[in-house]
C-alpha atoms as a PDB file:
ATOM      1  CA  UNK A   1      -1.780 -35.468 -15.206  1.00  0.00           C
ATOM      2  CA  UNK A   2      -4.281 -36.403 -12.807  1.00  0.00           C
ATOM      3  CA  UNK A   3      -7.090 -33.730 -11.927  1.00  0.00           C
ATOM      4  CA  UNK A   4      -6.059 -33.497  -8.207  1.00  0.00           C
ATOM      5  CA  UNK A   5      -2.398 -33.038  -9.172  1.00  0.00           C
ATOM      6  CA  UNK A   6      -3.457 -29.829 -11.427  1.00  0.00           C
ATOM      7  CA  UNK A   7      -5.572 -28.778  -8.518  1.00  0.00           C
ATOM      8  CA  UNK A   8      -2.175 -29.259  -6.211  1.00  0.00           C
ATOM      9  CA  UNK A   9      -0.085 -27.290  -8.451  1.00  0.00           C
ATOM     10  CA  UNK A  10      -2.933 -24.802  -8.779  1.00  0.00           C
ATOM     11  CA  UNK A  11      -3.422 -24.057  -5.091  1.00  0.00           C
ATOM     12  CA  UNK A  12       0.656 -24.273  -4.775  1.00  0.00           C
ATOM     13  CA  UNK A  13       1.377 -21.685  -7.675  1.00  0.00           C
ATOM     14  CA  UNK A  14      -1.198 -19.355  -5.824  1.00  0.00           C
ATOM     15  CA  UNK A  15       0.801 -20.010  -2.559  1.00  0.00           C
ATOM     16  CA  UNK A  16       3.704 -18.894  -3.743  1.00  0.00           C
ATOM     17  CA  UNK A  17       1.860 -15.747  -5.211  1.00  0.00           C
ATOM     18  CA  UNK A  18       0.610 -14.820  -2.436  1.00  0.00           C
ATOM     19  CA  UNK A  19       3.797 -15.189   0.077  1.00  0.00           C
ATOM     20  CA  UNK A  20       5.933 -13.656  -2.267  1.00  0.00           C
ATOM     21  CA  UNK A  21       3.987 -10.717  -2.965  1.00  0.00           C
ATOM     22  CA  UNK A  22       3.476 -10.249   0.360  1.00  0.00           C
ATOM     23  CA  UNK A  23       7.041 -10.527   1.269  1.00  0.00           C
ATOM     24  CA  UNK A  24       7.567  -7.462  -2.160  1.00  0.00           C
ATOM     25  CA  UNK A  25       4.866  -5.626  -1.157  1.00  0.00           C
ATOM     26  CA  UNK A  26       6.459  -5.668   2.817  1.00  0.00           C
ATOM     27  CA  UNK A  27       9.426  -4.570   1.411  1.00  0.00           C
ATOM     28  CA  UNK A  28       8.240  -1.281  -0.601  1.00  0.00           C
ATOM     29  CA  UNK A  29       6.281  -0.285   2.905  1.00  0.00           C
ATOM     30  CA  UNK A  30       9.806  -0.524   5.116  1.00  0.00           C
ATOM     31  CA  UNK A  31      11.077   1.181   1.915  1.00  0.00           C
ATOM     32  CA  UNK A  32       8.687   3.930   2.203  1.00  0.00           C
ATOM     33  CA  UNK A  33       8.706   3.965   5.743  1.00  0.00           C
ATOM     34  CA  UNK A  34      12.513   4.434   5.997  1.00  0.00           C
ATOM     35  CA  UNK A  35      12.353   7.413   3.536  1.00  0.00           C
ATOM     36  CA  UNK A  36       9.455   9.463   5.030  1.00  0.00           C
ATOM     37  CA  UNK A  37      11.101   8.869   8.540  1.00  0.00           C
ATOM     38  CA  UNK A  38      14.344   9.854   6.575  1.00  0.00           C
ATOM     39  CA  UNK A  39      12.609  13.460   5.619  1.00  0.00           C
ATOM     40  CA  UNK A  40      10.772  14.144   8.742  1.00  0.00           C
ATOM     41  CA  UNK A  41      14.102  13.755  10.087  1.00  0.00           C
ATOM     42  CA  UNK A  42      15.544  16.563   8.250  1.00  0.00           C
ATOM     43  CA  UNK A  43      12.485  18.480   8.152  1.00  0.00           C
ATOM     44  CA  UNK A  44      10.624  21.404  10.661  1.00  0.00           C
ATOM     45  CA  UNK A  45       6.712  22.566  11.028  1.00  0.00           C
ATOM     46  CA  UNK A  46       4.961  25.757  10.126  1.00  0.00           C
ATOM     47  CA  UNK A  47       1.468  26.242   8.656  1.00  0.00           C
ATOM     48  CA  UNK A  48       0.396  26.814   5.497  1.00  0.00           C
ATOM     49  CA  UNK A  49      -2.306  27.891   3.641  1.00  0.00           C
ATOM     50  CA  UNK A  50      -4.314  25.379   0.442  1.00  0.00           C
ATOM     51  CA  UNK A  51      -4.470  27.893  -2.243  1.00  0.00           C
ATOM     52  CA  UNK A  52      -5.678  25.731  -4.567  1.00  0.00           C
ATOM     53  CA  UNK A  53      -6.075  22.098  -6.164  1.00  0.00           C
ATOM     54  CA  UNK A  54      -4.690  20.708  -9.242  1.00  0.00           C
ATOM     55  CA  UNK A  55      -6.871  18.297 -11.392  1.00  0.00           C
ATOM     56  CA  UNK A  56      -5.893  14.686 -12.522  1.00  0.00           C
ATOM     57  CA  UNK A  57      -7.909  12.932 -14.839  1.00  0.00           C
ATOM     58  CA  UNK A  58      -7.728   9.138 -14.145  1.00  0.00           C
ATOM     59  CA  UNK A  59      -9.631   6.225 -16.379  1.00  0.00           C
ATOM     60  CA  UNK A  60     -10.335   3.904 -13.111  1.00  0.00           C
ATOM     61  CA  UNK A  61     -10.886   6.742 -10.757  1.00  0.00           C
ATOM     62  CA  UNK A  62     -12.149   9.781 -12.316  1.00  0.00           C
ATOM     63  CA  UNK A  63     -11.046  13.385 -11.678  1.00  0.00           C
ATOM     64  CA  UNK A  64      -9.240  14.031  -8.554  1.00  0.00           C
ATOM     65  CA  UNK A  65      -7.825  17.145  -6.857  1.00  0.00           C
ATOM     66  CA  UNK A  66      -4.366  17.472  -4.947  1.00  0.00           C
ATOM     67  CA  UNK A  67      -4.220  20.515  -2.788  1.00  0.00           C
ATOM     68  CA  UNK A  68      -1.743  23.349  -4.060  1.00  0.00           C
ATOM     69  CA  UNK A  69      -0.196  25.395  -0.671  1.00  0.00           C
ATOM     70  CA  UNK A  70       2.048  27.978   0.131  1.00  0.00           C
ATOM     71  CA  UNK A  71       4.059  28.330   3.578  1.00  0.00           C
ATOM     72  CA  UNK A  72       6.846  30.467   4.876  1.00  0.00           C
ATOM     73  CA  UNK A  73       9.755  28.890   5.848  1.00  0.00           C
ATOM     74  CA  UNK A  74      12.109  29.468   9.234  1.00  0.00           C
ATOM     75  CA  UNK A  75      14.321  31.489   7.090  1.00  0.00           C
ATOM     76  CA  UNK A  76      10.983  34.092   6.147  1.00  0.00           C
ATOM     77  CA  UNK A  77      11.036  32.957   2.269  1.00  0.00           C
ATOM     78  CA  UNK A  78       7.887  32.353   0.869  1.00  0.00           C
ATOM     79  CA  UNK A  79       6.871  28.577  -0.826  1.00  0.00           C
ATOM     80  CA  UNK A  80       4.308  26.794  -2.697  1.00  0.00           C
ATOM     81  CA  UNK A  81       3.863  23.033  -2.524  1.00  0.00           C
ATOM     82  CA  UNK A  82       2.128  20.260  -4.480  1.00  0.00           C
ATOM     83  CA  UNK A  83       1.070  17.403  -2.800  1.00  0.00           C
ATOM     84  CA  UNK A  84       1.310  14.448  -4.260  1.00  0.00           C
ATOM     85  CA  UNK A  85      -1.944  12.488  -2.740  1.00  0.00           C
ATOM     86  CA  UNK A  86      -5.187  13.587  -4.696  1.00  0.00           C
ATOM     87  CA  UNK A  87      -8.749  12.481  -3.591  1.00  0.00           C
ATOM     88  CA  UNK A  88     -12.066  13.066  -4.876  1.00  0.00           C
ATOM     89  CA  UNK A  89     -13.782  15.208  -2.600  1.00  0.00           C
ATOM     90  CA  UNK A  90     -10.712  16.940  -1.933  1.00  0.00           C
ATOM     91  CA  UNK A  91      -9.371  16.691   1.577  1.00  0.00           C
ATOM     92  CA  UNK A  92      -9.378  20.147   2.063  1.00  0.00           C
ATOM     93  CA  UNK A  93     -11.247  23.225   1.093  1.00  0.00           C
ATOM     94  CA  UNK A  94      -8.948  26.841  -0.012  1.00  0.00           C
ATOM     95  CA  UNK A  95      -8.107  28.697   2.618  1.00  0.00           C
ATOM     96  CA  UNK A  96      -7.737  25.924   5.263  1.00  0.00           C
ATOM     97  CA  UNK A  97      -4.686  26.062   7.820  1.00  0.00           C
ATOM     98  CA  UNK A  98      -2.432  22.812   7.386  1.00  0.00           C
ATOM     99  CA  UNK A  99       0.117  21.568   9.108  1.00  0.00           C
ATOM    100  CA  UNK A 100       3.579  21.938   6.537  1.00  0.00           C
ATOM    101  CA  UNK A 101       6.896  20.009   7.281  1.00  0.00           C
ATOM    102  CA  UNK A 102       9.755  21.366   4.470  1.00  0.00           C
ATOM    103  CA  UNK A 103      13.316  20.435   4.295  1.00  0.00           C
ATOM    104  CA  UNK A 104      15.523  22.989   6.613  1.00  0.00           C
ATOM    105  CA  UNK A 105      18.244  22.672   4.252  1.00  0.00           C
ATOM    106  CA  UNK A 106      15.829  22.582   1.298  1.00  0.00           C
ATOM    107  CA  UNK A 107      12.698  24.790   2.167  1.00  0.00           C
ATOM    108  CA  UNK A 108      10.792  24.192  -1.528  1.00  0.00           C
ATOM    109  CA  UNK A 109      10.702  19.994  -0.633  1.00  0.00           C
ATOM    110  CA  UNK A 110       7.737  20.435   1.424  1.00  0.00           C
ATOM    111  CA  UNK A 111       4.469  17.357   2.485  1.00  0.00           C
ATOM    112  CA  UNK A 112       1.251  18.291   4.318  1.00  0.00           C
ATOM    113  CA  UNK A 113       1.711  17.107   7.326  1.00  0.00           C
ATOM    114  CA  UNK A 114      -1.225  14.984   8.058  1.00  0.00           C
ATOM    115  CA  UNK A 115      -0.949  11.105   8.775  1.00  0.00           C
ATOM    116  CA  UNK A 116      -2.798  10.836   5.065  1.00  0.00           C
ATOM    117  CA  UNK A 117      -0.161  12.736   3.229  1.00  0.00           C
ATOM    118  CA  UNK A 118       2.473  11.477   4.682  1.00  0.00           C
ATOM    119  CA  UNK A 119       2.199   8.225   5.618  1.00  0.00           C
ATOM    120  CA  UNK A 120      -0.428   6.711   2.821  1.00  0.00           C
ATOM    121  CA  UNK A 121       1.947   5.087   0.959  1.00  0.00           C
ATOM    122  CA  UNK A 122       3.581   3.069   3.655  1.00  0.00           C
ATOM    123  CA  UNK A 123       0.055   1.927   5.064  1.00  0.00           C
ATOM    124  CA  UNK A 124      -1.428   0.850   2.019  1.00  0.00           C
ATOM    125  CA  UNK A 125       1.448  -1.450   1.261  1.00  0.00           C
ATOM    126  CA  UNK A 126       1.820  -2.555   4.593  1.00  0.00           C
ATOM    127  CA  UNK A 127      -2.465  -3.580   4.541  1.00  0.00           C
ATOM    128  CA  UNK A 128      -1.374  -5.052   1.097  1.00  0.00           C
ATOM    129  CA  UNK A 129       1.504  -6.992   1.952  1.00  0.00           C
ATOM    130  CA  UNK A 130      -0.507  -8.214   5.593  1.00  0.00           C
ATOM    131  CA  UNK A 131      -3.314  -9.444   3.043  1.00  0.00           C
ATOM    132  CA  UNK A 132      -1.136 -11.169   0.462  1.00  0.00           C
ATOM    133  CA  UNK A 133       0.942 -13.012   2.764  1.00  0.00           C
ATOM    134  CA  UNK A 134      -2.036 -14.008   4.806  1.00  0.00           C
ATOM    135  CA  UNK A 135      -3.660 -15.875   1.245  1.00  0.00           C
ATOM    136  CA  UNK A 136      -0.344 -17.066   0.524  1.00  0.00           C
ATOM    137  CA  UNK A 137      -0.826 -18.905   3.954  1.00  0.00           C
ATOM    138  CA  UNK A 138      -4.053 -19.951   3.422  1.00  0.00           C
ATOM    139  CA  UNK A 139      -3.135 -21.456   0.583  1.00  0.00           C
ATOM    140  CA  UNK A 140      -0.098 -23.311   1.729  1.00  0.00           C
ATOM    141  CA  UNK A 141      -2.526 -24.342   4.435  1.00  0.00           C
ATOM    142  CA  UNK A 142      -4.409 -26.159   1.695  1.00  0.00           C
ATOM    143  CA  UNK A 143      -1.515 -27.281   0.144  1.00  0.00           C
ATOM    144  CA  UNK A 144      -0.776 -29.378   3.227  1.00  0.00           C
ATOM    145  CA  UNK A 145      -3.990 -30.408   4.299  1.00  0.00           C
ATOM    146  CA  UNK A 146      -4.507 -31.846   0.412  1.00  0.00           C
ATOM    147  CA  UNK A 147      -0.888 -33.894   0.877  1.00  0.00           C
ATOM    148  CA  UNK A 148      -1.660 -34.984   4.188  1.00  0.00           C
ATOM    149  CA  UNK A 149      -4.975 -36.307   3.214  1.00  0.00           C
ATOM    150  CA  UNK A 150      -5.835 -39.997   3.670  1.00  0.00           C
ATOM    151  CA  UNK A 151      -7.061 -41.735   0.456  1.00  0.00           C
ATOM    152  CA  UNK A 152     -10.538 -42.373  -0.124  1.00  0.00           C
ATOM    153  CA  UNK A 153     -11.923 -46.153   0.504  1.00  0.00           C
ATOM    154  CA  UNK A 154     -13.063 -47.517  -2.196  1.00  0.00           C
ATOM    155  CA  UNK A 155     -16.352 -50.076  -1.287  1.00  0.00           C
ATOM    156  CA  UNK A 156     -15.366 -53.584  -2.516  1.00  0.00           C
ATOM    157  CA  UNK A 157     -18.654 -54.814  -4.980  1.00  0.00           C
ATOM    158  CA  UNK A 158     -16.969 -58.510  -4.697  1.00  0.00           C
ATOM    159  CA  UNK A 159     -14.156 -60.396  -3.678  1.00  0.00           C
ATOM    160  CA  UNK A 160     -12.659 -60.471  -7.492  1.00  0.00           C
ATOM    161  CA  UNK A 161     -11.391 -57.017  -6.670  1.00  0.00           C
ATOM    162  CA  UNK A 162      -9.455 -58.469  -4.235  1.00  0.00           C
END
């Protein structure tokens, strides 16, 4: 196999990596998307208080802290929640008023309800998939420019080559 031809199937193989990833990684943001519009459908406000943070211990990270708050529901009953983003500094400091949307029908599902909280998921693998897809065209955009190129001239030493 010729050196160009590797470097063909090369740039073709990352391509396809990269339009097909982007195309998955679309697909889990519309995923997400659909399911936190799904629970903000079913959902209602109140405010709530961060009582605390709980600790995660990550190898690429390092520690992070997830707030820990409580909230009263429509119905009076009181609630704690766990959020499931974690930063490092925290987002918020204890006693801080957040916005809380629960589940009417299911008061202890509850999300902070910043854009962060709710919405990270769906926005980091809708930058991921934009980013992918946009190498994957890059690359196909080499792909064709290599196939399309014309042939280098070779310079004729004599007329035996003829």
């Amino acid at each position: 196999m010729k050196e160009t031809d590797r470097w063909l199937t090369f740039l073709q193989m990352l391509q396809w990596i990269g339009l097909i990833l982007g195309v998955v990684f679309g697909l889990v943001s519309v995923g997400s998307l659909l399911h936190t519009s799904a629970f903000i459908a079913r959902s209602s406000t109140t405010t709530g208080t961060v009582i605390a943070f709980e600790q995660h211990q990550d190898d690429v990270s390092g520690q992070t802290f997830s707030p820990i708050f409580s909230y009263v529901a429509r119905d009076g009953s009181a609630h704690t929640g766990h959020s499931n983003s974690s930063s490092n500094p925290p987002g918020f400091e204890v006693g801080e008023k957040v916005p809380v949307r629960y589940e009417t029908r299911n008061p202890s599902n509850a999300r902070i309800a910043t854009y962060w909280q709710t919405w990270a998921l769906a926005t980091a693998f809708a930058i991921a998939s934009s980013v992918t897809w946009l190498v994957g065209l890059f690359f196909r955009w080499k792909v064709i420019k290599r196939r399309t190129r014309k042939p280098k001239l070779q310079r004729i030493q004599s007329l035996d080559q003829i």
